[in-house]
N, C-alpha and C. Protein backbone atom coordinates (compact mmCIF):
# COMPACT_ATOMS: atom_id res chain seq x y z
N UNK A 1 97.75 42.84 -75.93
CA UNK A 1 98.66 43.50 -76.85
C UNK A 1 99.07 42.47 -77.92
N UNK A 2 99.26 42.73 -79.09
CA UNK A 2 99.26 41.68 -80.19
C UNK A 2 100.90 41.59 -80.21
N UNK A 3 101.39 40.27 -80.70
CA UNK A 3 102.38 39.95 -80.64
C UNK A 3 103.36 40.63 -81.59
N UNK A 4 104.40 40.86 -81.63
CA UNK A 4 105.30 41.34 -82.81
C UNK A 4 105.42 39.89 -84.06
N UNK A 5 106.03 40.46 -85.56
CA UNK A 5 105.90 39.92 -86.47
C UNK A 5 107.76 39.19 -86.08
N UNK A 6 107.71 37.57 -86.21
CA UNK A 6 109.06 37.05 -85.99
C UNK A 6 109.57 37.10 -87.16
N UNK A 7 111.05 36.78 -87.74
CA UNK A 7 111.15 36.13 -89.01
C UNK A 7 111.54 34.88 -88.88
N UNK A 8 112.17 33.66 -89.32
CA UNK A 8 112.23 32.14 -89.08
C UNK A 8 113.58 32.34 -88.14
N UNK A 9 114.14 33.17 -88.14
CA UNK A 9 115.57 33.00 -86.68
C UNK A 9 114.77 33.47 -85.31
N UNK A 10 113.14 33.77 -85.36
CA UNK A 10 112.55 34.41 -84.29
C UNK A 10 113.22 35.94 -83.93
N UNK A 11 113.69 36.95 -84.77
CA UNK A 11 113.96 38.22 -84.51
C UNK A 11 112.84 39.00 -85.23
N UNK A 12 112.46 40.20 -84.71
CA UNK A 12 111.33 40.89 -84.96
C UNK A 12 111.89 41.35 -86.24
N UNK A 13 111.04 41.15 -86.80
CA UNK A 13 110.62 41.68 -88.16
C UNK A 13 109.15 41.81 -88.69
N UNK A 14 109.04 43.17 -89.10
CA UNK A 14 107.78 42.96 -89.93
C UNK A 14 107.74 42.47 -91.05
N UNK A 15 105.79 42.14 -91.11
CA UNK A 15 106.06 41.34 -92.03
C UNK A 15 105.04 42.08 -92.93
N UNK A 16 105.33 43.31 -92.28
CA UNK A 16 104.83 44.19 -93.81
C UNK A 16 105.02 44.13 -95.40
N UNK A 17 104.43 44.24 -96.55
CA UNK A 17 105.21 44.49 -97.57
C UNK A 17 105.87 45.91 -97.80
N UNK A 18 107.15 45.90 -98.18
CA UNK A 18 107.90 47.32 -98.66
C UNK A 18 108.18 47.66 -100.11
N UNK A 19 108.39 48.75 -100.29
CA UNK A 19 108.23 49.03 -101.48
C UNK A 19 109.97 49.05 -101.83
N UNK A 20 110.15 49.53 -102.93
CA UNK A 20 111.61 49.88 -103.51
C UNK A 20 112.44 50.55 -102.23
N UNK A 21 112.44 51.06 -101.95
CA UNK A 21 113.11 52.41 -101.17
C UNK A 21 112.55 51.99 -99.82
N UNK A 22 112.18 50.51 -99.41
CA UNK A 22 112.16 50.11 -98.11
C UNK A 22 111.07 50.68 -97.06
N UNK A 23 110.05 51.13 -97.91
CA UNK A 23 109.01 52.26 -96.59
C UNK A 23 107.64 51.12 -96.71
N UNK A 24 107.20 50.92 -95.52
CA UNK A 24 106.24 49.93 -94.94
C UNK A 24 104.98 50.53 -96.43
N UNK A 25 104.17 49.07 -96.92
CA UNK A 25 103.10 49.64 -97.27
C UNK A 25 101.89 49.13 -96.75
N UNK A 26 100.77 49.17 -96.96
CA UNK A 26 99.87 48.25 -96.01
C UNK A 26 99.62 46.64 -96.54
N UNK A 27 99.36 46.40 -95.34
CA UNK A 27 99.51 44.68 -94.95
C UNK A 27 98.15 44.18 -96.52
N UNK A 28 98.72 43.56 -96.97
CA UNK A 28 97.85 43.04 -98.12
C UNK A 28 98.33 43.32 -99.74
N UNK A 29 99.01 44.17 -99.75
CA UNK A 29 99.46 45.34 -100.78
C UNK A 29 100.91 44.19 -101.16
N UNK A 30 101.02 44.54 -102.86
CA UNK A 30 102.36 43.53 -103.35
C UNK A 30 103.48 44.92 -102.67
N UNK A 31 104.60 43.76 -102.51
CA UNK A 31 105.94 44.48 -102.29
C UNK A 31 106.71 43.82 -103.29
N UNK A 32 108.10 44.64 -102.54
CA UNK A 32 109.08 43.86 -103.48
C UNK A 32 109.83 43.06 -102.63
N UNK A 33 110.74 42.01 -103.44
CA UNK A 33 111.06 41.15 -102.57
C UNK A 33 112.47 41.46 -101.24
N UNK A 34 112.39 40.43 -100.39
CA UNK A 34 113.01 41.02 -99.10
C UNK A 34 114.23 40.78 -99.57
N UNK A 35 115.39 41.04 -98.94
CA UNK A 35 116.60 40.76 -98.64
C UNK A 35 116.63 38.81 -98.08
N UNK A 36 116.93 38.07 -98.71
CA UNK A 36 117.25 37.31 -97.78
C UNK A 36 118.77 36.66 -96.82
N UNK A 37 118.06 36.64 -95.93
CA UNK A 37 119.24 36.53 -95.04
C UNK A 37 120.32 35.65 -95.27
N UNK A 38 121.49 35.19 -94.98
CA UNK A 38 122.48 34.44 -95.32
C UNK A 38 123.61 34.58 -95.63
N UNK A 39 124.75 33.91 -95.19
CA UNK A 39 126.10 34.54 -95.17
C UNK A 39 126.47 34.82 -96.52
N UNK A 40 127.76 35.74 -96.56
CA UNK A 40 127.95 35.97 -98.37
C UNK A 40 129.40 36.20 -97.70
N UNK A 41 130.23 35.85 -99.07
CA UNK A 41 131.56 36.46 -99.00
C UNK A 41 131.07 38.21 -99.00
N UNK A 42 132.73 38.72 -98.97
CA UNK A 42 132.45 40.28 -99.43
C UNK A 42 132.42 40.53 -100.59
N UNK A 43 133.10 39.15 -101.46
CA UNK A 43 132.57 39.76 -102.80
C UNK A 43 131.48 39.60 -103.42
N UNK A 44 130.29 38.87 -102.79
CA UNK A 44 128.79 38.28 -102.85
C UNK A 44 128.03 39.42 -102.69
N UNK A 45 128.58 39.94 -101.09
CA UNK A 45 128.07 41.10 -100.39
C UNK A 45 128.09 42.14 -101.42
N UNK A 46 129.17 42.65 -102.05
CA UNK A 46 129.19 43.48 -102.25
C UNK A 46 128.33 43.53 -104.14
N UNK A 47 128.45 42.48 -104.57
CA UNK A 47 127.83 42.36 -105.95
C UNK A 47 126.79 42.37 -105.63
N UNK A 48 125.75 41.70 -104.64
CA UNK A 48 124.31 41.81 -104.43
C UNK A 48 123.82 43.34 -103.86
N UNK A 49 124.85 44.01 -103.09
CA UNK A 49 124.55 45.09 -102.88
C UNK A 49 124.51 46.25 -104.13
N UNK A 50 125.20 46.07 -104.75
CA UNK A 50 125.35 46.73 -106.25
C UNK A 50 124.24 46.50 -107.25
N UNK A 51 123.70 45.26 -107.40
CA UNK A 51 122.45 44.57 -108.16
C UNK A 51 121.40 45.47 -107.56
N UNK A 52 121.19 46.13 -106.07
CA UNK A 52 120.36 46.58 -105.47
C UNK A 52 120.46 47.81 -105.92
N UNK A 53 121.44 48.57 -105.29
CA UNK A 53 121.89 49.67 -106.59
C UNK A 53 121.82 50.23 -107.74
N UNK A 54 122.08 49.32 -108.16
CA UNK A 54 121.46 49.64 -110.14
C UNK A 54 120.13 49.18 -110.06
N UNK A 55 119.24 48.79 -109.32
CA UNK A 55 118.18 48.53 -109.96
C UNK A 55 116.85 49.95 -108.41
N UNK A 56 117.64 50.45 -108.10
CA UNK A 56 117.02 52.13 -107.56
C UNK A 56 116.56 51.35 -106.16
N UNK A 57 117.40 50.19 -105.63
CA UNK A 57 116.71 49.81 -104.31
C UNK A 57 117.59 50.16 -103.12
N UNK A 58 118.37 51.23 -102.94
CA UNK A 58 119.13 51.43 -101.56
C UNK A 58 118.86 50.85 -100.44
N UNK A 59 117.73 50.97 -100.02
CA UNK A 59 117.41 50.24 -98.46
C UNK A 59 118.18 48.75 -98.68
N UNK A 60 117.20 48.10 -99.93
CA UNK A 60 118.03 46.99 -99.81
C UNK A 60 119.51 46.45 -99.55
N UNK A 61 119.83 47.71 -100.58
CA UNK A 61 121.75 47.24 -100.17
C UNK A 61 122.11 47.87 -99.12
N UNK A 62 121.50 48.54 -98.74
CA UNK A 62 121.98 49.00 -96.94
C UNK A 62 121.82 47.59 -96.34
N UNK A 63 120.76 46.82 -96.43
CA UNK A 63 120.48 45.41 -95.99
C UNK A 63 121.52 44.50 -95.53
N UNK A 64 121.71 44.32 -96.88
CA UNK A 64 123.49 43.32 -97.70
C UNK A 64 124.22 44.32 -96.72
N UNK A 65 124.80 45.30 -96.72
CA UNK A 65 125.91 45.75 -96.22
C UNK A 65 126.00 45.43 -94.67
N UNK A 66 124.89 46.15 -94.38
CA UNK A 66 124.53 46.18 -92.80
C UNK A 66 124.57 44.52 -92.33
N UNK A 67 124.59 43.50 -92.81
CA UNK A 67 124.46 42.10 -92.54
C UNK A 67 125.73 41.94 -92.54
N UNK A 68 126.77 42.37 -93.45
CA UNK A 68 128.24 42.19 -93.59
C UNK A 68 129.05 42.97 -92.25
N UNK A 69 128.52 43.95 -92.12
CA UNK A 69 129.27 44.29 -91.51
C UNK A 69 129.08 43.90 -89.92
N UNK A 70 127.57 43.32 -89.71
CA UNK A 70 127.08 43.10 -88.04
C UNK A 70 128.02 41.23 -88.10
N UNK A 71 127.82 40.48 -89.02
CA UNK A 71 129.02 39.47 -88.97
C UNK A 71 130.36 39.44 -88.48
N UNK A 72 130.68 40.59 -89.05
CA UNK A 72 132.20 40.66 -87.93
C UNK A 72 132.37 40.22 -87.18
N UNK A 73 133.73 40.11 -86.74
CA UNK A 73 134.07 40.24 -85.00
C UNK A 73 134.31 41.50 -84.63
N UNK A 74 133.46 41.58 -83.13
CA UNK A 74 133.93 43.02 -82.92
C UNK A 74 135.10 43.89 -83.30
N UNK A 75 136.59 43.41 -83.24
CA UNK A 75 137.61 43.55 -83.03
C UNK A 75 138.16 43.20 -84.49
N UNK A 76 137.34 42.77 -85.82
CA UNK A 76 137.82 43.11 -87.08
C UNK A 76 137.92 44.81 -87.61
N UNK A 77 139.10 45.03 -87.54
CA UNK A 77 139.41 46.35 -88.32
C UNK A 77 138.01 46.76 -89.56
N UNK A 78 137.84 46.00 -90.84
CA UNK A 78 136.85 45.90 -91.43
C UNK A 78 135.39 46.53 -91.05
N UNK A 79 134.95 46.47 -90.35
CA UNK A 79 133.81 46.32 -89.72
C UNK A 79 133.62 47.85 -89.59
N UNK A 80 134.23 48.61 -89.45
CA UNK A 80 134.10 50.23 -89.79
C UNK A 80 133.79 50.68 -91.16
N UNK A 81 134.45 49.60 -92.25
CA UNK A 81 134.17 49.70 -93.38
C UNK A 81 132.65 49.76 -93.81
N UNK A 82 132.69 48.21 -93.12
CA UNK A 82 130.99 47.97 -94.24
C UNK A 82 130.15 48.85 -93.50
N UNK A 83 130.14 49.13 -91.79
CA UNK A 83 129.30 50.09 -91.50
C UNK A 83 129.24 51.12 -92.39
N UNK A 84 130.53 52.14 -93.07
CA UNK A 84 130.21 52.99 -93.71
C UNK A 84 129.38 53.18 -95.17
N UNK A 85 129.78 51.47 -95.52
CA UNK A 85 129.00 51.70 -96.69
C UNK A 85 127.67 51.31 -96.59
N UNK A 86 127.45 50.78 -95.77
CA UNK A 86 125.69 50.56 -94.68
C UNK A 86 124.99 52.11 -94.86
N UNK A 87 126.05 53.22 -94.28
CA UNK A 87 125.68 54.26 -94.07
C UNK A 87 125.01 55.09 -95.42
N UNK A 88 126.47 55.03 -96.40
CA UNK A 88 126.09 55.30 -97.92
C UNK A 88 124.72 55.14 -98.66
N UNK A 89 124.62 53.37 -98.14
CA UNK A 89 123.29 53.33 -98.98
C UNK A 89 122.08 53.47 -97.87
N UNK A 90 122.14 53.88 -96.69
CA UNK A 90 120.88 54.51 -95.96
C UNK A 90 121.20 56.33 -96.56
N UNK A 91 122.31 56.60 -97.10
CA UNK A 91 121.83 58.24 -97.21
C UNK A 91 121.03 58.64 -98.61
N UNK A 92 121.31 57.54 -99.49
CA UNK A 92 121.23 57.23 -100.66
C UNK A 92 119.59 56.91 -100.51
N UNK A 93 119.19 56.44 -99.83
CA UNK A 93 117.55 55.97 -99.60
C UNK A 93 117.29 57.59 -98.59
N UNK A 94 117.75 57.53 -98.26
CA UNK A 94 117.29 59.39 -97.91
C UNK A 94 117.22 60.05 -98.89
N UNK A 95 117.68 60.32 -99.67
CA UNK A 95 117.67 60.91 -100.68
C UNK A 95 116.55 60.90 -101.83
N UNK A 96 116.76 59.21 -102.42
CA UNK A 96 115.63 59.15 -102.80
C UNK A 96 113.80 59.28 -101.95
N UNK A 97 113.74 59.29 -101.09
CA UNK A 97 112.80 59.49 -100.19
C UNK A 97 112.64 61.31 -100.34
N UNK A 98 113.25 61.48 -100.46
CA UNK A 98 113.20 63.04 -100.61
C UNK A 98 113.79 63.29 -99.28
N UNK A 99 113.96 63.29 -98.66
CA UNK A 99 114.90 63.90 -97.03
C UNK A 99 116.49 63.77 -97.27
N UNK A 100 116.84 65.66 -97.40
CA UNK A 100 118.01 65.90 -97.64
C UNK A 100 118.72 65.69 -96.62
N UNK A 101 118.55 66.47 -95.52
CA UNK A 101 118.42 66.25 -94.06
C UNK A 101 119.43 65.23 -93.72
N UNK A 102 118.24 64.42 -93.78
CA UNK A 102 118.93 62.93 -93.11
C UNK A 102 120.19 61.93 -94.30
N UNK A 103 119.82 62.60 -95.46
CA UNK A 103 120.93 62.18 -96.91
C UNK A 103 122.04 62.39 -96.35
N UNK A 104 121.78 64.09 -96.21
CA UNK A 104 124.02 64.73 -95.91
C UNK A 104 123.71 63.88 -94.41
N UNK A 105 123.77 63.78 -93.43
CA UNK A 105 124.07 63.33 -91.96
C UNK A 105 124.91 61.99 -92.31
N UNK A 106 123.85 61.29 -92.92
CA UNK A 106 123.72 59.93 -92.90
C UNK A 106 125.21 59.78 -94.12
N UNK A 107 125.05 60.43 -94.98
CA UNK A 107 126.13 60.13 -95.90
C UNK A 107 127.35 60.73 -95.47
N UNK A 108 127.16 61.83 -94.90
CA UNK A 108 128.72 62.41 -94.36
C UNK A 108 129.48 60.94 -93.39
N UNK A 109 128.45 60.33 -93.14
CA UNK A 109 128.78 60.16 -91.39
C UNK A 109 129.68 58.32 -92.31
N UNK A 110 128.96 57.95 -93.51
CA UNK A 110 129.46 57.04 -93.96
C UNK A 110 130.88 57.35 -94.85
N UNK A 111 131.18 58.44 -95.43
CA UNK A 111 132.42 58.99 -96.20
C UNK A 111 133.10 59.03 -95.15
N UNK A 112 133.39 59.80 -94.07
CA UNK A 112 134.09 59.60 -93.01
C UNK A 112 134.38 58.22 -92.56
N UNK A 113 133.20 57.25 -92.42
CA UNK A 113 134.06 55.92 -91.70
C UNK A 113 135.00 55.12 -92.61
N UNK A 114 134.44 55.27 -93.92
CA UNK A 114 135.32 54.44 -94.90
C UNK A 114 136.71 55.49 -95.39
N UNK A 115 136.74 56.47 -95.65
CA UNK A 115 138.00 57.31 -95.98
C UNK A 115 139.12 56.99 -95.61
N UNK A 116 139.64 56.63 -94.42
CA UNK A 116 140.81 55.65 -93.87
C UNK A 116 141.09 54.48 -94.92
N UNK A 117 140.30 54.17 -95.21
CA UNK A 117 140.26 52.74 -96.12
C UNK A 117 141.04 53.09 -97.71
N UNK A 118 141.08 54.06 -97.89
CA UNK A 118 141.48 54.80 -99.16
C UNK A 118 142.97 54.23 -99.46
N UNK A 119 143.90 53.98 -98.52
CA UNK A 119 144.75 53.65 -98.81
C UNK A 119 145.06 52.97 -99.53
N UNK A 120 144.63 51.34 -98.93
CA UNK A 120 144.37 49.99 -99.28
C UNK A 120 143.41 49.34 -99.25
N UNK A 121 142.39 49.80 -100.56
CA UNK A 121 140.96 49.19 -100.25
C UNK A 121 140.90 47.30 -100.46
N UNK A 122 140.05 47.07 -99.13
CA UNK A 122 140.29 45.90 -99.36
C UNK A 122 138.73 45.36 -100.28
N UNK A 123 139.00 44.03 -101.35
CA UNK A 123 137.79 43.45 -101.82
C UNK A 123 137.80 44.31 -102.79
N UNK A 124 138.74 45.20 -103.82
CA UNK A 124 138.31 45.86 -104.86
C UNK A 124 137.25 47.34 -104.83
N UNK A 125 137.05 47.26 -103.65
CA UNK A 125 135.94 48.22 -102.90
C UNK A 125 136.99 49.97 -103.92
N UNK A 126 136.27 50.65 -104.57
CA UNK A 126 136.60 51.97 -104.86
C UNK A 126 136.06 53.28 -103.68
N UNK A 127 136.94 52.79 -102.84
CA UNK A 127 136.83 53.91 -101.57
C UNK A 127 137.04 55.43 -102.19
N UNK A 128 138.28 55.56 -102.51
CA UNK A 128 138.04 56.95 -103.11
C UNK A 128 136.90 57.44 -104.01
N UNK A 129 136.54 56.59 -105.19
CA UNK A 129 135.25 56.93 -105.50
C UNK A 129 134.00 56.86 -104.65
N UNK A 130 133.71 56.04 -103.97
CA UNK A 130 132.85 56.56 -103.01
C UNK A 130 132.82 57.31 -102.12
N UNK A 131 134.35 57.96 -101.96
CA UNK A 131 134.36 59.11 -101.18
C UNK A 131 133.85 60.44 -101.48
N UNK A 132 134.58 60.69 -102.91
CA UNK A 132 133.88 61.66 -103.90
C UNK A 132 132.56 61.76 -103.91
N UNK A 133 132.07 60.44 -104.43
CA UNK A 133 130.39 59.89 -104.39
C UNK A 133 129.94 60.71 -103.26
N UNK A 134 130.22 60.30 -101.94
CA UNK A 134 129.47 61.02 -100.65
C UNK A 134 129.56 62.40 -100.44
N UNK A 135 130.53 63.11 -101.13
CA UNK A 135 130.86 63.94 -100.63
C UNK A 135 130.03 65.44 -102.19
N UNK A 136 129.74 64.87 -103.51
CA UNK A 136 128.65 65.32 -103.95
C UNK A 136 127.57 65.41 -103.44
N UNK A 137 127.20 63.89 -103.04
CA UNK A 137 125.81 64.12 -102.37
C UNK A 137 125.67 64.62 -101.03
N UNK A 138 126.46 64.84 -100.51
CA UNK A 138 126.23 66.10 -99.18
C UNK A 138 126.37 67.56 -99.48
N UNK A 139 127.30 68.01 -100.76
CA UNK A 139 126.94 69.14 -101.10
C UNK A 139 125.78 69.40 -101.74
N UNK A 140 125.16 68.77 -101.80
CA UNK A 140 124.02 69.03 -102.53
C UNK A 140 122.58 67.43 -102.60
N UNK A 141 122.30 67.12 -101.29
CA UNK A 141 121.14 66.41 -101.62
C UNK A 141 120.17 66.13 -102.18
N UNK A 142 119.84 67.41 -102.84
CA UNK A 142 118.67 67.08 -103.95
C UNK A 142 119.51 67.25 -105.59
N UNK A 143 120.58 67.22 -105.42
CA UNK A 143 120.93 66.59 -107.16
C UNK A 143 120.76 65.05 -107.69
N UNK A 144 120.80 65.32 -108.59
CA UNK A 144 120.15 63.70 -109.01
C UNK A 144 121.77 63.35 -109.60
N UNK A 145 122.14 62.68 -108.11
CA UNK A 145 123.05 61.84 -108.04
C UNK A 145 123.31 60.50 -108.69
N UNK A 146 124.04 59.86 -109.31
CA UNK A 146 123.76 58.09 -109.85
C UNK A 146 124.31 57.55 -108.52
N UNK A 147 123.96 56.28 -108.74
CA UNK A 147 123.55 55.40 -107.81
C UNK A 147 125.19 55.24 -108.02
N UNK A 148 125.90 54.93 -106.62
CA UNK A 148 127.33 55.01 -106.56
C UNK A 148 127.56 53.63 -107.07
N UNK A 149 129.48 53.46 -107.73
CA UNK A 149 130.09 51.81 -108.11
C UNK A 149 130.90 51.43 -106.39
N UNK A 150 130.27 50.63 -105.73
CA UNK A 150 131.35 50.08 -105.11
C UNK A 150 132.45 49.39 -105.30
N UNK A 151 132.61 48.47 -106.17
CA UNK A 151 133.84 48.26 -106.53
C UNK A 151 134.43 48.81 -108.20
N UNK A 152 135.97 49.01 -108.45
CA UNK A 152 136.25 49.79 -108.68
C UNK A 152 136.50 48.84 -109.91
């Protein structure tokens, strides 16, 4: 059985190339470039996730987010946050993928974790606008939504 693809921390990763919108293409084929790994403030996090954003790459900033938010400590309040906006930009790459489906699930399921946050967003984060944001694109997954502002 052939071995899995490591990345340099030895965690499986392929080492496929991906395209914009994060979907495997075949081994040989140009991609675009990966996420690289490495700590960021949240306001790093969240500007590189946005750069990903405006330039039509969701998976990627699901990347950035999803890295921010698995950093935590379990027991940081926070950490519900960035999951949700993890969630945002996986519904957001549903979307563009064409799967409405998995868009509203995936995006409902991220408007809900961050909405609490509305109060007092922390890091400049525009929770209420991304609440709105999620909550267009679940009424309607195939509108041609813009790519949401995380911070406000």
């Amino acid at each position: 059985m052939p071995s899995r693809d490591r990345n340099a921390a030895g965690r499986a990763e392929s080492a496929r190339p991906r395209d914009g919108l994060g979907r495997p293409l075949p081994h040989g084929s140009t991609g675009v470039e990966r996420v690289e790994e490495r700590e960021r403030t949240p306001r790093e996090a969240l500007a590189r996730a946005q750069d990903y954003l405006d330039r039509e790459m969701p998976f990627h900033a699901h990347e950035v987010l999803e890295e921010q938010w698995k950093t935590l400590p379990r027991e940081s309040p926070e950490r519900a946050l960035w999951q949700g906006l993890a969630q945002l930009a996986v519904g957001l790459t549903h979307q563009r993928r064409g799967n409405p489906r998995g868009a509203r699930t995936v995006t409902a399921r991220g408007g809900e974790a961050i909405a609490p946050f509305a109060t007092d967003p922390p890091h400049g984060i525009d929770v209420s606008g991304l609440v709105a944001w999620a909550a267009q694109l679940v009424d309607d997954p195939s509108a041609d939504v813009p790519v949401p502002h995380l911070v406000a």
